[in-house]
ModelCIF file with pLDDT and N, C-alpha, C, O atoms, coordinates in Angstrom:
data_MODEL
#
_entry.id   MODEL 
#
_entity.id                         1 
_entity.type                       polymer 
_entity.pdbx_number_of_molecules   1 
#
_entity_poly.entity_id                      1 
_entity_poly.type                           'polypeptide(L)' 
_entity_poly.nstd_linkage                   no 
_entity_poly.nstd_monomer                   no 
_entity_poly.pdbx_seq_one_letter_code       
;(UNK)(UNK)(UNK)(UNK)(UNK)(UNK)(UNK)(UNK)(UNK)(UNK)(UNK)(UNK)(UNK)(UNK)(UNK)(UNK)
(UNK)(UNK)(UNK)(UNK)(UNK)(UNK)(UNK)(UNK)(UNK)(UNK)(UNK)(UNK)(UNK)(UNK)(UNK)(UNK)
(UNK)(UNK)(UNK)(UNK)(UNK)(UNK)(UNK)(UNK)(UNK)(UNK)(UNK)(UNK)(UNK)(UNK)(UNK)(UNK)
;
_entity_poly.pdbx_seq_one_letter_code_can   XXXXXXXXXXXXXXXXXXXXXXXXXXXXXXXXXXXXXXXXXXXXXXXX 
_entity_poly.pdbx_strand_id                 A 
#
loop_
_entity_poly_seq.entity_id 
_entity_poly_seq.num 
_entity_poly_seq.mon_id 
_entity_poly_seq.hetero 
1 1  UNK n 
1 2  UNK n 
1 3  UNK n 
1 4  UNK n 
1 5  UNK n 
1 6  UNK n 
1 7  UNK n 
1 8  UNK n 
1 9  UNK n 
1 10 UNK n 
1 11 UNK n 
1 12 UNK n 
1 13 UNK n 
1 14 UNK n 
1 15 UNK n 
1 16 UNK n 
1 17 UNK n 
1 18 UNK n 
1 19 UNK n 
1 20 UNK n 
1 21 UNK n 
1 22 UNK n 
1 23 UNK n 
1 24 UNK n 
1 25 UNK n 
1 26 UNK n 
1 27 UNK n 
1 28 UNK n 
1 29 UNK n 
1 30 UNK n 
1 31 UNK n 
1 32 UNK n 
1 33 UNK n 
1 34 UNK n 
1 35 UNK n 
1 36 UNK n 
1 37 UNK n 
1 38 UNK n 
1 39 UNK n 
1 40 UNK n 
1 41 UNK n 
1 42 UNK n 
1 43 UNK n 
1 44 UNK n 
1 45 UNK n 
1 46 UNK n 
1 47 UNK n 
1 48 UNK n 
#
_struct_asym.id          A 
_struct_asym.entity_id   1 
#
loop_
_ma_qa_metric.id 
_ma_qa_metric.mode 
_ma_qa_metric.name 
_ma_qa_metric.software_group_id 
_ma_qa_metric.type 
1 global pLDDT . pLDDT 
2 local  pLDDT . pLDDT 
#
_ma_qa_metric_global.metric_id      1 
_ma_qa_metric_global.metric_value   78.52 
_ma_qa_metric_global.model_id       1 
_ma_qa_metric_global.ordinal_id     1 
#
loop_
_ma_qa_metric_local.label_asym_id 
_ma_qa_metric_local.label_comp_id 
_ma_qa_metric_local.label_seq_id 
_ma_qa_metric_local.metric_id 
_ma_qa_metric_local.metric_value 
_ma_qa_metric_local.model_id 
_ma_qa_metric_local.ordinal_id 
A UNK 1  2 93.00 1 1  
A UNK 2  2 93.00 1 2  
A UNK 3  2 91.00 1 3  
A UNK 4  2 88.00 1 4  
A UNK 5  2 89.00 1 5  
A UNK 6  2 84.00 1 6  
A UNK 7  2 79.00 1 7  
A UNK 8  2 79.00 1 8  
A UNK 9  2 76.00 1 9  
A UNK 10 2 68.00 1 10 
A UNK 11 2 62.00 1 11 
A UNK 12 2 61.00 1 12 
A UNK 13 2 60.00 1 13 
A UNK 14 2 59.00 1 14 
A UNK 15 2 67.00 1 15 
A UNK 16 2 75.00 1 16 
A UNK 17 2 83.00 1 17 
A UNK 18 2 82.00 1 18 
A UNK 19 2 78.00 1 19 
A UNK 20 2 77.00 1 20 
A UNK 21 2 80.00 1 21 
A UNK 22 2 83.00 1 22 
A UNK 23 2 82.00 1 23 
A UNK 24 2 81.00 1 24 
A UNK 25 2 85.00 1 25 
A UNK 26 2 84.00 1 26 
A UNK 27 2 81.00 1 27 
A UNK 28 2 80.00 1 28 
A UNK 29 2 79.00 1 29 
A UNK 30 2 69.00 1 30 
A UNK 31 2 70.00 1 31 
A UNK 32 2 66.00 1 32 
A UNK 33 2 59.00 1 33 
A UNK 34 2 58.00 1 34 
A UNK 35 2 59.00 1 35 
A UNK 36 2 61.00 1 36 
A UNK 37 2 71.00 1 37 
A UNK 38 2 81.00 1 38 
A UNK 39 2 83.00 1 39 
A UNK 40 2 87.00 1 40 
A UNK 41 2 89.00 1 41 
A UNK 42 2 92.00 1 42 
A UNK 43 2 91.00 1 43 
A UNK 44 2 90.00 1 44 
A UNK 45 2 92.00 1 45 
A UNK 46 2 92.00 1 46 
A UNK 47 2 90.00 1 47 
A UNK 48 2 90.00 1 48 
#
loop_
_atom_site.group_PDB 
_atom_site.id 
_atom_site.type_symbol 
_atom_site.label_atom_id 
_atom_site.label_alt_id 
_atom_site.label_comp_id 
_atom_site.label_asym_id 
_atom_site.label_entity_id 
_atom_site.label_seq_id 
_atom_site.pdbx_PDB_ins_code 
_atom_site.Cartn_x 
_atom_site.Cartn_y 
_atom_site.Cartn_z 
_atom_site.occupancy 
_atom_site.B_iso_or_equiv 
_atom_site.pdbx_formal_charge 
_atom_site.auth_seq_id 
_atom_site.auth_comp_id 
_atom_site.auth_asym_id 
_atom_site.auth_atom_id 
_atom_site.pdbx_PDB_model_num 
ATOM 1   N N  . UNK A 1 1  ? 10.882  18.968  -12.826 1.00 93.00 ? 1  UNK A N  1 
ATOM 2   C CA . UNK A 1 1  ? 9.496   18.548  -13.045 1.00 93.00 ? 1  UNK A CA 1 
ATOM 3   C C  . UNK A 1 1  ? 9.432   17.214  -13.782 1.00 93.00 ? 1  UNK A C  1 
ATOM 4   O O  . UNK A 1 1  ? 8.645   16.295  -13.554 1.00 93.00 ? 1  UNK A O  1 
ATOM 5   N N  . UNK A 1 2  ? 10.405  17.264  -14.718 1.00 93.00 ? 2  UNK A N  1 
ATOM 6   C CA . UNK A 1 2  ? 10.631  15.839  -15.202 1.00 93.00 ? 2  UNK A CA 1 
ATOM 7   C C  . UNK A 1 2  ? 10.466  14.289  -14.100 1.00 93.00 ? 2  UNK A C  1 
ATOM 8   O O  . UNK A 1 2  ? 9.852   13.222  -14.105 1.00 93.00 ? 2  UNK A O  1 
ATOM 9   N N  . UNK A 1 3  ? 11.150  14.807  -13.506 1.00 91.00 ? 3  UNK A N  1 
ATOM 10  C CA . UNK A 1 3  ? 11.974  13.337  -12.920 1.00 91.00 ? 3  UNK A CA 1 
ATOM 11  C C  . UNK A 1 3  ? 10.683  13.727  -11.471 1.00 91.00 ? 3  UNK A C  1 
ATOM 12  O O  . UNK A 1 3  ? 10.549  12.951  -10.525 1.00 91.00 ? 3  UNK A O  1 
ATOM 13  N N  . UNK A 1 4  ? 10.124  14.638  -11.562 1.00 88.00 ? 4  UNK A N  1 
ATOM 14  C CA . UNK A 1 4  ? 8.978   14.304  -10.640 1.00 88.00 ? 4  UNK A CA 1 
ATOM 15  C C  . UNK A 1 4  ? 7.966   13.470  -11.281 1.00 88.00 ? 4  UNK A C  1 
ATOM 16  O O  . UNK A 1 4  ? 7.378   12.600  -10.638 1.00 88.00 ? 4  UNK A O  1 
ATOM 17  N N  . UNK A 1 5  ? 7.685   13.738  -12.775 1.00 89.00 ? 5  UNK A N  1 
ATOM 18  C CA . UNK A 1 5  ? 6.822   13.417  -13.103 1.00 89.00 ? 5  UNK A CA 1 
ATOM 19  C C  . UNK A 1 5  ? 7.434   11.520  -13.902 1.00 89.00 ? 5  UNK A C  1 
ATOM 20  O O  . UNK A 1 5  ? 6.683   10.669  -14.378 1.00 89.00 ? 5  UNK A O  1 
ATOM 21  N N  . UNK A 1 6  ? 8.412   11.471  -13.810 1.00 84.00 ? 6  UNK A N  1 
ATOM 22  C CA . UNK A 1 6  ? 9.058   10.068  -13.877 1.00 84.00 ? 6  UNK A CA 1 
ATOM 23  C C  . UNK A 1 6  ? 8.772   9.073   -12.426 1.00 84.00 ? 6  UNK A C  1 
ATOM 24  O O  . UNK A 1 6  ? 8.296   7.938   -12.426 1.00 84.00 ? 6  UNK A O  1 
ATOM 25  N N  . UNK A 1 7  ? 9.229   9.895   -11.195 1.00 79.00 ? 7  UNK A N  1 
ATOM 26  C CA . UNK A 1 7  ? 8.911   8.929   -10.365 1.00 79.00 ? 7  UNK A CA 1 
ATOM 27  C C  . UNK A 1 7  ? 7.662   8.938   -9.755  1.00 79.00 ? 7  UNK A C  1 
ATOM 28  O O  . UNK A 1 7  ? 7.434   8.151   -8.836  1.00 79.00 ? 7  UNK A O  1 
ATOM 29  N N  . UNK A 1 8  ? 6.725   9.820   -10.194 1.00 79.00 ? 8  UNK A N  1 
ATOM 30  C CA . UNK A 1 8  ? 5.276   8.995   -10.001 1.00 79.00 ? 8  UNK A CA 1 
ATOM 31  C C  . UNK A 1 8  ? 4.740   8.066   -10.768 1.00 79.00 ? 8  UNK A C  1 
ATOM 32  O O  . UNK A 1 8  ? 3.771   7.404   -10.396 1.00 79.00 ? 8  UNK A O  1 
ATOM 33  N N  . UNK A 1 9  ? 5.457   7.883   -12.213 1.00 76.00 ? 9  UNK A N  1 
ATOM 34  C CA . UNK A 1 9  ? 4.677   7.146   -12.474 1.00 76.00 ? 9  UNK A CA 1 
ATOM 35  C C  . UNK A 1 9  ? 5.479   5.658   -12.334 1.00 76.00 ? 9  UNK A C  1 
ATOM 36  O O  . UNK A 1 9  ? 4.846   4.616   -12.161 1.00 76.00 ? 9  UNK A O  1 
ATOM 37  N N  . UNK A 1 10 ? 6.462   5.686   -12.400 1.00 68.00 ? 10 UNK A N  1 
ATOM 38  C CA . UNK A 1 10 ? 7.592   4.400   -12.031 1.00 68.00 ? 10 UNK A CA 1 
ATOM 39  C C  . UNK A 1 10 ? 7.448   4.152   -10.684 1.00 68.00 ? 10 UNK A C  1 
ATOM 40  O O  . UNK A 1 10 ? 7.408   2.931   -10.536 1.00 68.00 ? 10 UNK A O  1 
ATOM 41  N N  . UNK A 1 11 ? 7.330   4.859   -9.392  1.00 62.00 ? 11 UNK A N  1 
ATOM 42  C CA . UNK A 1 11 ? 7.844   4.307   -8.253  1.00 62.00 ? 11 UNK A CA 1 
ATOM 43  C C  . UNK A 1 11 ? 6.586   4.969   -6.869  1.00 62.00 ? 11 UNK A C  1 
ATOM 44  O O  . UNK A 1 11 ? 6.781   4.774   -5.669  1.00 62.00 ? 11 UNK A O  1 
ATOM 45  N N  . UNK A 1 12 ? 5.180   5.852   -7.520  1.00 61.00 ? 12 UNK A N  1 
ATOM 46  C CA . UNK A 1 12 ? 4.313   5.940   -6.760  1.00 61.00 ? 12 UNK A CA 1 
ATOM 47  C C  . UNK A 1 12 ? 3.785   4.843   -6.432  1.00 61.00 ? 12 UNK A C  1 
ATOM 48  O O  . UNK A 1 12 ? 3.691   4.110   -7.417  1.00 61.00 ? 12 UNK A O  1 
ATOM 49  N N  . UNK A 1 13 ? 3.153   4.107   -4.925  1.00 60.00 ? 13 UNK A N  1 
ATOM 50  C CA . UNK A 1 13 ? 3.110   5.629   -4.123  1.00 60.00 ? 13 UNK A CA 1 
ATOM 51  C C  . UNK A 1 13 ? 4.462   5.137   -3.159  1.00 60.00 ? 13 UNK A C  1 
ATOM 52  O O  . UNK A 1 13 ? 4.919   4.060   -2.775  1.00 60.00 ? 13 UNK A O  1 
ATOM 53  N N  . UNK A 1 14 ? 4.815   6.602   -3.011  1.00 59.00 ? 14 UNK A N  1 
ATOM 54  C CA . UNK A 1 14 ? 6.221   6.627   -2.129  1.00 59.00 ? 14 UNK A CA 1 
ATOM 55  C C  . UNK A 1 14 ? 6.098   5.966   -0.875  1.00 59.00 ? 14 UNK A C  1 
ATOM 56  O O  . UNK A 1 14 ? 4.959   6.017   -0.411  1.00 59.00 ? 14 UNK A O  1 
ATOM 57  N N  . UNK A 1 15 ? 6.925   5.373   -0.208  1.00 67.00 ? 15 UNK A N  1 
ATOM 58  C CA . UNK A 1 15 ? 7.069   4.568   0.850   1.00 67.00 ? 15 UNK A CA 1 
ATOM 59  C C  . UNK A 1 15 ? 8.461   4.846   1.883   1.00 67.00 ? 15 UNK A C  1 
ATOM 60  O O  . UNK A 1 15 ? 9.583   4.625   1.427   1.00 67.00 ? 15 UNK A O  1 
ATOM 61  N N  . UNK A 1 16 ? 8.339   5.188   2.853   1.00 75.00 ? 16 UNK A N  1 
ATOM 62  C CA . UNK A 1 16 ? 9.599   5.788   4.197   1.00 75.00 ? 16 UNK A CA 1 
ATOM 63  C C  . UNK A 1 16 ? 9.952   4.253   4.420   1.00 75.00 ? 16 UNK A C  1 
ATOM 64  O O  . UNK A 1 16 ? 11.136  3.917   4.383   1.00 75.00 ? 16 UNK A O  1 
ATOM 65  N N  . UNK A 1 17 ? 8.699   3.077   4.710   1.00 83.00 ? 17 UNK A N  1 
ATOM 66  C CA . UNK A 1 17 ? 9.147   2.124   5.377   1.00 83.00 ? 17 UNK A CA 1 
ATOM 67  C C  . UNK A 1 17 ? 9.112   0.828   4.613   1.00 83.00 ? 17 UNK A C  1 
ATOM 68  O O  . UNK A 1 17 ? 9.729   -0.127  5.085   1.00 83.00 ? 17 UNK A O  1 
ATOM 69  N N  . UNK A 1 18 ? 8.239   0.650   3.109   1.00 82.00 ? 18 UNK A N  1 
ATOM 70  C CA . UNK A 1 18 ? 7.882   -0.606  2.514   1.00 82.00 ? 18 UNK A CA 1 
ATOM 71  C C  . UNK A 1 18 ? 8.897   -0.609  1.498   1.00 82.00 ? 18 UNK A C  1 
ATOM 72  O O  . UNK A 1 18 ? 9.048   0.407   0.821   1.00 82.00 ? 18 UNK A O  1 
ATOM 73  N N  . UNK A 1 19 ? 9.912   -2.049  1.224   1.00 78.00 ? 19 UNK A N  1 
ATOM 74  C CA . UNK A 1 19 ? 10.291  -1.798  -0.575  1.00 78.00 ? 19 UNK A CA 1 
ATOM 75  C C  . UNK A 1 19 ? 8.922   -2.032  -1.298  1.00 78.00 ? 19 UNK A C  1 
ATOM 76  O O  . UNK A 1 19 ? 7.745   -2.183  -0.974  1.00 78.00 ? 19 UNK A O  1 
ATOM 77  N N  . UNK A 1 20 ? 9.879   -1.971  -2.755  1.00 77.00 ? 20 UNK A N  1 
ATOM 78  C CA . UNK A 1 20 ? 8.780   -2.333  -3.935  1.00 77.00 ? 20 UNK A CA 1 
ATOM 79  C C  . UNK A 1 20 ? 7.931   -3.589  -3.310  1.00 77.00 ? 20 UNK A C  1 
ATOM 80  O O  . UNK A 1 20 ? 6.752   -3.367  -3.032  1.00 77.00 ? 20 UNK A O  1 
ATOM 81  N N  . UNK A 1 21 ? 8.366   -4.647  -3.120  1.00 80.00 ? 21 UNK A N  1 
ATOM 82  C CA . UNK A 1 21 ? 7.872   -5.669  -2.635  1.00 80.00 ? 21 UNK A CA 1 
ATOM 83  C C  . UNK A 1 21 ? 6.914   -5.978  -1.318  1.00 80.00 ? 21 UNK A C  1 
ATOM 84  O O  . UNK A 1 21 ? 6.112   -6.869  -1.037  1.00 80.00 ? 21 UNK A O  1 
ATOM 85  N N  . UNK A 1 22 ? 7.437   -4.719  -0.614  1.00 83.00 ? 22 UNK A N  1 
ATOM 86  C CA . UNK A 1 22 ? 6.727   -4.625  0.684   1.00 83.00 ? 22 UNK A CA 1 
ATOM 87  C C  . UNK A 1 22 ? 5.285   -3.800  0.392   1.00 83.00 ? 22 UNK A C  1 
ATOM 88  O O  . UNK A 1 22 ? 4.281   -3.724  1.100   1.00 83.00 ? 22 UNK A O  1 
ATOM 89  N N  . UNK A 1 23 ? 5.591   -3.181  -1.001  1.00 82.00 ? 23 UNK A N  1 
ATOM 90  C CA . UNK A 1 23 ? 4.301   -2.390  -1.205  1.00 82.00 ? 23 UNK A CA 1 
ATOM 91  C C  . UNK A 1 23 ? 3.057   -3.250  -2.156  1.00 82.00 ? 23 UNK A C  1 
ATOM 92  O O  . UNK A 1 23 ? 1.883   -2.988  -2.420  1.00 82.00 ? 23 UNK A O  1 
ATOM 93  N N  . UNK A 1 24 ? 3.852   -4.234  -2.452  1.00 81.00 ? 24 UNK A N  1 
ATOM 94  C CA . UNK A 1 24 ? 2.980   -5.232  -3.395  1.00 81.00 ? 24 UNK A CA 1 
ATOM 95  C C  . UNK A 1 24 ? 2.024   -6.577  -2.236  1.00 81.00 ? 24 UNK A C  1 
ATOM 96  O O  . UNK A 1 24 ? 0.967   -7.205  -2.304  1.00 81.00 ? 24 UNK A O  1 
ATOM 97  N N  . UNK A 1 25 ? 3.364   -6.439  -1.118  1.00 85.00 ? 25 UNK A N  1 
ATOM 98  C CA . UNK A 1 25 ? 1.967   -7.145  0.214   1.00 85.00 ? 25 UNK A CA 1 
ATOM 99  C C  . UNK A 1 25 ? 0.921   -6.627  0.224   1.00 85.00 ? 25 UNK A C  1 
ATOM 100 O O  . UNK A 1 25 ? -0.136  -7.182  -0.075  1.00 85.00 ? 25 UNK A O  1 
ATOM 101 N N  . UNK A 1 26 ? 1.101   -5.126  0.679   1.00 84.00 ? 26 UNK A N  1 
ATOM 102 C CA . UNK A 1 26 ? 0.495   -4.014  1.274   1.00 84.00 ? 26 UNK A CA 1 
ATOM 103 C C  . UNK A 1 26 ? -0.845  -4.486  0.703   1.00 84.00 ? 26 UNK A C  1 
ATOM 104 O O  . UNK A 1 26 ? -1.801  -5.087  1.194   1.00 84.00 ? 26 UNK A O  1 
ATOM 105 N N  . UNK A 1 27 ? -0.533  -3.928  -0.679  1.00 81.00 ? 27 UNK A N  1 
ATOM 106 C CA . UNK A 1 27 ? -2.187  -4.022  -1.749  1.00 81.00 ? 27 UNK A CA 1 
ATOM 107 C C  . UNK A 1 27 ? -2.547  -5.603  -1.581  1.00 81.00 ? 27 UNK A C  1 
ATOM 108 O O  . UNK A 1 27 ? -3.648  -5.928  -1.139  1.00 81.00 ? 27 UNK A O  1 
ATOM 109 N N  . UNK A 1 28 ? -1.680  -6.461  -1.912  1.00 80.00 ? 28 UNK A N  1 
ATOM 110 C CA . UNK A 1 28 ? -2.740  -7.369  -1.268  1.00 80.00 ? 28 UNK A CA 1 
ATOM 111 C C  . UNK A 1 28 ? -3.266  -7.475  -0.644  1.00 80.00 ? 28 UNK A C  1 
ATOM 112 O O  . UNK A 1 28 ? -4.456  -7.541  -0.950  1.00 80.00 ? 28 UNK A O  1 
ATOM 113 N N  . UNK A 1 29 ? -2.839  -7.605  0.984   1.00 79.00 ? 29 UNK A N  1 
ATOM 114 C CA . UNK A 1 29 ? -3.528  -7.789  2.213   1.00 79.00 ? 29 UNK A CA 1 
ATOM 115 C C  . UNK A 1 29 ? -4.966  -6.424  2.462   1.00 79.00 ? 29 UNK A C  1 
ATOM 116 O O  . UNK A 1 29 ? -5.902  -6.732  3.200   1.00 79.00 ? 29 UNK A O  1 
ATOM 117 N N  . UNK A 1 30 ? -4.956  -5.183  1.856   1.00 69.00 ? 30 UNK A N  1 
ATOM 118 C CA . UNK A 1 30 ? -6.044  -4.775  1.618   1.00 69.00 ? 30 UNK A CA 1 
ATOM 119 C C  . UNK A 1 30 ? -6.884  -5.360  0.575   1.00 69.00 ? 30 UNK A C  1 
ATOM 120 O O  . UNK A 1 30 ? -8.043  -5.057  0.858   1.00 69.00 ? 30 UNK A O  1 
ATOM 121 N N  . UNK A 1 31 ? -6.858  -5.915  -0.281  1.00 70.00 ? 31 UNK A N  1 
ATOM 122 C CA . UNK A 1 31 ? -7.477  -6.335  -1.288  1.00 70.00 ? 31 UNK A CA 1 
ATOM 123 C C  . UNK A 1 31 ? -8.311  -7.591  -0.756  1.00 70.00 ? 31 UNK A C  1 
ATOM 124 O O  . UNK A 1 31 ? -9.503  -7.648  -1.057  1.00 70.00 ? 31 UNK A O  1 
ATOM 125 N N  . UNK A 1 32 ? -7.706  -8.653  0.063   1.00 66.00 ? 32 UNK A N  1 
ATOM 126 C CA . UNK A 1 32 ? -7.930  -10.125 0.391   1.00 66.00 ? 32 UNK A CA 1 
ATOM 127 C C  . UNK A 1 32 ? -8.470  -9.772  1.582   1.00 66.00 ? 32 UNK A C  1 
ATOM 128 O O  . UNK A 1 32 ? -9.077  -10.619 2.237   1.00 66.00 ? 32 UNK A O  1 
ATOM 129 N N  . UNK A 1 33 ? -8.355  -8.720  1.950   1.00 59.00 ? 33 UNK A N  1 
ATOM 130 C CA . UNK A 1 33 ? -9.459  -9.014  3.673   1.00 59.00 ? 33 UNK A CA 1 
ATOM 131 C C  . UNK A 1 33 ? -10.535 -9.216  4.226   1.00 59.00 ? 33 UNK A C  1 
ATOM 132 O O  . UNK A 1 33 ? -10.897 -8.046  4.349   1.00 59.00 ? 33 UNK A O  1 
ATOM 133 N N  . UNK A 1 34 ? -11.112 -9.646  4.538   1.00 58.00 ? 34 UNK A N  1 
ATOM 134 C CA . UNK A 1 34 ? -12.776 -10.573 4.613   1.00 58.00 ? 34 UNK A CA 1 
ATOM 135 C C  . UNK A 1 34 ? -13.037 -8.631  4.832   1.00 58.00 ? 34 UNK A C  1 
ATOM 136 O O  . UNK A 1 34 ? -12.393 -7.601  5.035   1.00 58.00 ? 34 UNK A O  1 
ATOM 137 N N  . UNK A 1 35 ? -14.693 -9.210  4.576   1.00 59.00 ? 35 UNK A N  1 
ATOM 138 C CA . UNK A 1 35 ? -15.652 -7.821  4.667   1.00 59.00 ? 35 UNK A CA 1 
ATOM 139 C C  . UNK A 1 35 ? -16.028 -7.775  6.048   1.00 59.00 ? 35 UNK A C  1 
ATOM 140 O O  . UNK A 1 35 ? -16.175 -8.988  6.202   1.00 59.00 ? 35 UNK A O  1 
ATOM 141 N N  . UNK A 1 36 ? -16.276 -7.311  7.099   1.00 61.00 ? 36 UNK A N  1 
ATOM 142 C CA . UNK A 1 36 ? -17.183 -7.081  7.924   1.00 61.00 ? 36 UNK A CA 1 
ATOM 143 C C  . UNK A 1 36 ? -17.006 -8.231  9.191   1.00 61.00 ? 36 UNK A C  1 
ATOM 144 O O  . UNK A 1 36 ? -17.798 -9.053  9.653   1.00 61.00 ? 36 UNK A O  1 
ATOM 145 N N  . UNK A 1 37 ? -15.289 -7.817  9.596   1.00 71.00 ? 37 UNK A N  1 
ATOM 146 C CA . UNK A 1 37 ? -14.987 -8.938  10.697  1.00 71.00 ? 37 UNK A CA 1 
ATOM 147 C C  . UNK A 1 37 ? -14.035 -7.916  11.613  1.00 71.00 ? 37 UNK A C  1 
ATOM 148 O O  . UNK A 1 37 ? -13.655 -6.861  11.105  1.00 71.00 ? 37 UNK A O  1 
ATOM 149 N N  . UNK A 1 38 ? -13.636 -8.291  13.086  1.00 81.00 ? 38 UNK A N  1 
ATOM 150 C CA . UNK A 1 38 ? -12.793 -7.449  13.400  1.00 81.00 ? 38 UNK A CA 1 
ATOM 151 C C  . UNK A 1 38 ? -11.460 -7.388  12.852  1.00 81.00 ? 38 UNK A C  1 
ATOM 152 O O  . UNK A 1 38 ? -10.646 -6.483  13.041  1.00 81.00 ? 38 UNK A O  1 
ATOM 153 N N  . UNK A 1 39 ? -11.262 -8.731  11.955  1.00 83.00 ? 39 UNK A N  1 
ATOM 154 C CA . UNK A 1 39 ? -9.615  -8.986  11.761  1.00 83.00 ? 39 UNK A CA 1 
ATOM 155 C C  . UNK A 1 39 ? -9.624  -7.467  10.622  1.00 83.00 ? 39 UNK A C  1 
ATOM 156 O O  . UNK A 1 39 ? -8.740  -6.611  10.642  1.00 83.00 ? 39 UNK A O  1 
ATOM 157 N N  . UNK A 1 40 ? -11.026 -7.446  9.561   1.00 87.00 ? 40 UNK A N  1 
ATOM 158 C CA . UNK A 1 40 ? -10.989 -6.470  8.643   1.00 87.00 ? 40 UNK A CA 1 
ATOM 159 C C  . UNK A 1 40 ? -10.672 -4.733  9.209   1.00 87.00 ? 40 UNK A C  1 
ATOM 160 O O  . UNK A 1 40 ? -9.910  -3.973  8.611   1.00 87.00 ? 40 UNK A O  1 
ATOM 161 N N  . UNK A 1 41 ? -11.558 -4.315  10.651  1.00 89.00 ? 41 UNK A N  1 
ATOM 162 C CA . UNK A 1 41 ? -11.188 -3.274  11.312  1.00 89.00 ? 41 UNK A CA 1 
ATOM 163 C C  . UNK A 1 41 ? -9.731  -3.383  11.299  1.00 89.00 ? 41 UNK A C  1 
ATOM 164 O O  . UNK A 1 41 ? -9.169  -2.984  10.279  1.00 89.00 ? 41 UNK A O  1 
ATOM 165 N N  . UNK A 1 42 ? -8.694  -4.068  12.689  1.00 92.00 ? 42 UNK A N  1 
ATOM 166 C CA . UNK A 1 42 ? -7.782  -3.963  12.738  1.00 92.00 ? 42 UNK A CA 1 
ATOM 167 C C  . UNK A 1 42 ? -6.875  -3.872  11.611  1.00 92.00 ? 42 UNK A C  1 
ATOM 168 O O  . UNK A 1 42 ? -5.784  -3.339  11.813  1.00 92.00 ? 42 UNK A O  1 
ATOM 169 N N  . UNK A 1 43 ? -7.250  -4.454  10.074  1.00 91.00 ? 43 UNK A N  1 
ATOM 170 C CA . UNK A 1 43 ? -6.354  -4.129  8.839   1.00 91.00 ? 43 UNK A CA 1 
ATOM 171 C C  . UNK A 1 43 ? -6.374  -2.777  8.576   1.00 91.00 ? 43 UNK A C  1 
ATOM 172 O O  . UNK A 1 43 ? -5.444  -2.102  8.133   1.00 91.00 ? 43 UNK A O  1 
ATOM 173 N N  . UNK A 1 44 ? -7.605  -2.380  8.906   1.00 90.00 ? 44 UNK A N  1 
ATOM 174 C CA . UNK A 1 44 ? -7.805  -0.471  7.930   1.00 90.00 ? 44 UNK A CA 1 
ATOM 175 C C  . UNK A 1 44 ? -6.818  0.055   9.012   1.00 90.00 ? 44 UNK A C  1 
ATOM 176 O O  . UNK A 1 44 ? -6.126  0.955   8.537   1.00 90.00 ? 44 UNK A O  1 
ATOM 177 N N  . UNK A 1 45 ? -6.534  -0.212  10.290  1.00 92.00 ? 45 UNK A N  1 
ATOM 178 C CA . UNK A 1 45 ? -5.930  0.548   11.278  1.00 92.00 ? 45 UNK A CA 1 
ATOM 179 C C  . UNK A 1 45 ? -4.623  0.527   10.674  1.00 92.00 ? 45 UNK A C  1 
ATOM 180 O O  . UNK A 1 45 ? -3.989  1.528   10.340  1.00 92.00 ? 45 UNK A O  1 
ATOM 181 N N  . UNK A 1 46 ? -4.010  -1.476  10.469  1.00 92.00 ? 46 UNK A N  1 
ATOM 182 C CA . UNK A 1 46 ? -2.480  -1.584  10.371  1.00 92.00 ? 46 UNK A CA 1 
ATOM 183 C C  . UNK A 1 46 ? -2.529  -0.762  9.038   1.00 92.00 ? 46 UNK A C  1 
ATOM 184 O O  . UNK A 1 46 ? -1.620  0.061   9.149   1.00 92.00 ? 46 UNK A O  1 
ATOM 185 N N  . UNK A 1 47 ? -3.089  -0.605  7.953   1.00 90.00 ? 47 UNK A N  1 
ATOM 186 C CA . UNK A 1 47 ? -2.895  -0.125  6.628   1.00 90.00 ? 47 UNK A CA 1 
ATOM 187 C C  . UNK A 1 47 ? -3.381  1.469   6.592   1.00 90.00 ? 47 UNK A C  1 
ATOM 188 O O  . UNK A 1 47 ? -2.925  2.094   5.635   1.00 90.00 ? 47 UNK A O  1 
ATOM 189 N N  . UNK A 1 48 ? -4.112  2.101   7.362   1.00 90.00 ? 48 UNK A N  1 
ATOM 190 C CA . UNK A 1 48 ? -4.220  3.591   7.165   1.00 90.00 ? 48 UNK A CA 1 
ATOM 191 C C  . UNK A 1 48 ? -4.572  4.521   8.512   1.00 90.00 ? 48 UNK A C  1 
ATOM 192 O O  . UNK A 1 48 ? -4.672  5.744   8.409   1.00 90.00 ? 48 UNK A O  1 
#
């Protein structure tokens, strides 16, 4: 329970395919995406 509760808070949220770094794009490119365009649809798709 420990080391569960170690790697959520060190290394959530878990990732099969992004590193650390790949997960720090991630939140950007949701964060920076225009409001109310198709490029914004196709992001919610590539991201969820």
């Amino acid at each position: 329970l420990s080391c569960l509760a170690l790697a959520r808070i060190e290394a959530h949220p878990y990732s099969r395919w992004a590193s650390p770094a790949g997960q720090r794009l991630l939140a950007a490119v949701a964060r920076q995406a225009p409001a109310g365009d198709d490029r914004t649809y196709l992001t919610s798709i590539a991201v969820r």
